[in-house]
Protein backbone atom coordinates (compact mmCIF):
# COMPACT_ATOMS: atom_id res chain seq x y z
CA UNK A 1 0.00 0.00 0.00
CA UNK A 2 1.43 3.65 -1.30
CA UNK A 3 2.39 6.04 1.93
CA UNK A 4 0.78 9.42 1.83
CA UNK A 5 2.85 12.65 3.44
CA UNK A 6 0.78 15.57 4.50
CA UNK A 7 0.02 17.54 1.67
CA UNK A 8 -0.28 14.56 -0.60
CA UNK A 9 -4.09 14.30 -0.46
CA UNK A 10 -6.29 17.57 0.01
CA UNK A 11 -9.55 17.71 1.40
CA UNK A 12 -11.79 20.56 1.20
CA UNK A 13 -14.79 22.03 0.92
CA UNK A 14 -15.30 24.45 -2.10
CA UNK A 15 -18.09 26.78 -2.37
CA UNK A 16 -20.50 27.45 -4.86
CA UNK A 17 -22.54 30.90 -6.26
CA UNK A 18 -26.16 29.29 -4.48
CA UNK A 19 -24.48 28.83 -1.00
CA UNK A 20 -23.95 25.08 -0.42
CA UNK A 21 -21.13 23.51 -0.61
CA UNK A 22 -19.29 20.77 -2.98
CA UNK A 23 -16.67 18.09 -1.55
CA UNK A 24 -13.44 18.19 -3.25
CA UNK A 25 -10.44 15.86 -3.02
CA UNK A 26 -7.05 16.57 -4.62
CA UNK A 27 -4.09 14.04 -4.68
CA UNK A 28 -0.36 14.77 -6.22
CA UNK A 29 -0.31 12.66 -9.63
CA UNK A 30 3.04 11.87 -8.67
CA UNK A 31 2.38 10.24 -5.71
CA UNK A 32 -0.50 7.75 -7.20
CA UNK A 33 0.22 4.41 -8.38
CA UNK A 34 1.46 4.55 -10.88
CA UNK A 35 2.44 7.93 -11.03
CA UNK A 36 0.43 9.98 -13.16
CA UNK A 37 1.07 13.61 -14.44
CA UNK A 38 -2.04 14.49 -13.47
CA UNK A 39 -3.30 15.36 -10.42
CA UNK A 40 -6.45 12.60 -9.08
CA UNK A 41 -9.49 15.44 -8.96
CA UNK A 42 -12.83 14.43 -7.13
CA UNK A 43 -15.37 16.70 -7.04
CA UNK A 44 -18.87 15.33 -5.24
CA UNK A 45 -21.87 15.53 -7.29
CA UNK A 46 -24.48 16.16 -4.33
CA UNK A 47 -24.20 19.88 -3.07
CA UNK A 48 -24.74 20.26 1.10
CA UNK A 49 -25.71 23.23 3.20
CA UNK A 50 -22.51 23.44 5.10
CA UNK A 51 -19.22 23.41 4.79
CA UNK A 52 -18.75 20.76 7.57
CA UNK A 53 -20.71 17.89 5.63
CA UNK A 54 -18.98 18.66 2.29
CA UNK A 55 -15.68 18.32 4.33
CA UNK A 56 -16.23 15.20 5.95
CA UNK A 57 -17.74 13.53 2.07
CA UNK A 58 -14.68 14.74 1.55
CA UNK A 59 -12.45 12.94 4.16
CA UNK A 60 -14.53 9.98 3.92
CA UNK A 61 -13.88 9.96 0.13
CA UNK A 62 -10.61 9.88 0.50
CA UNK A 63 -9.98 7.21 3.23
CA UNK A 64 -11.85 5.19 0.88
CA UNK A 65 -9.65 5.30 -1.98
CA UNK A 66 -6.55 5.84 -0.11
CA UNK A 67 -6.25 4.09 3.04
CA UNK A 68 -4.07 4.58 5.62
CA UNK A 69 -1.35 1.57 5.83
């Protein structure tokens, strides 16, 4: 299983123009297996009222694809 270092994978919530909130997830292409030039982009399709439940689609996300050792 890859090793992530801080910074690696991003979570965050990103805003949008109505007021809710979209989860995002952002990992360094060169740290994916195999590397890729391209950074791995997720952007949630369901929109949430606040910024704490897009953060934690977003954390949940990305323990899902990229699991801790």
């Amino acid at each position: 299983m890859k090793s992530y270092q801080i910074g690696d994978i991003v979570c965050t919530a990103v805003p949008m123009p109505d007021g809710k909130w979209r989860a995002e997830v952002r990992v360094n292409g060169l740290k994916l297996q195999p590397p890729s030039k391209a950074d791995y982009i997720f952007q949630s399709e369901a929109l949430f009222q606040d910024k704490s439940a897009a953060l934690h689609c977003a954390i949940d996300h990305a323990n899902e694809k990229f699991p801790a050792e």
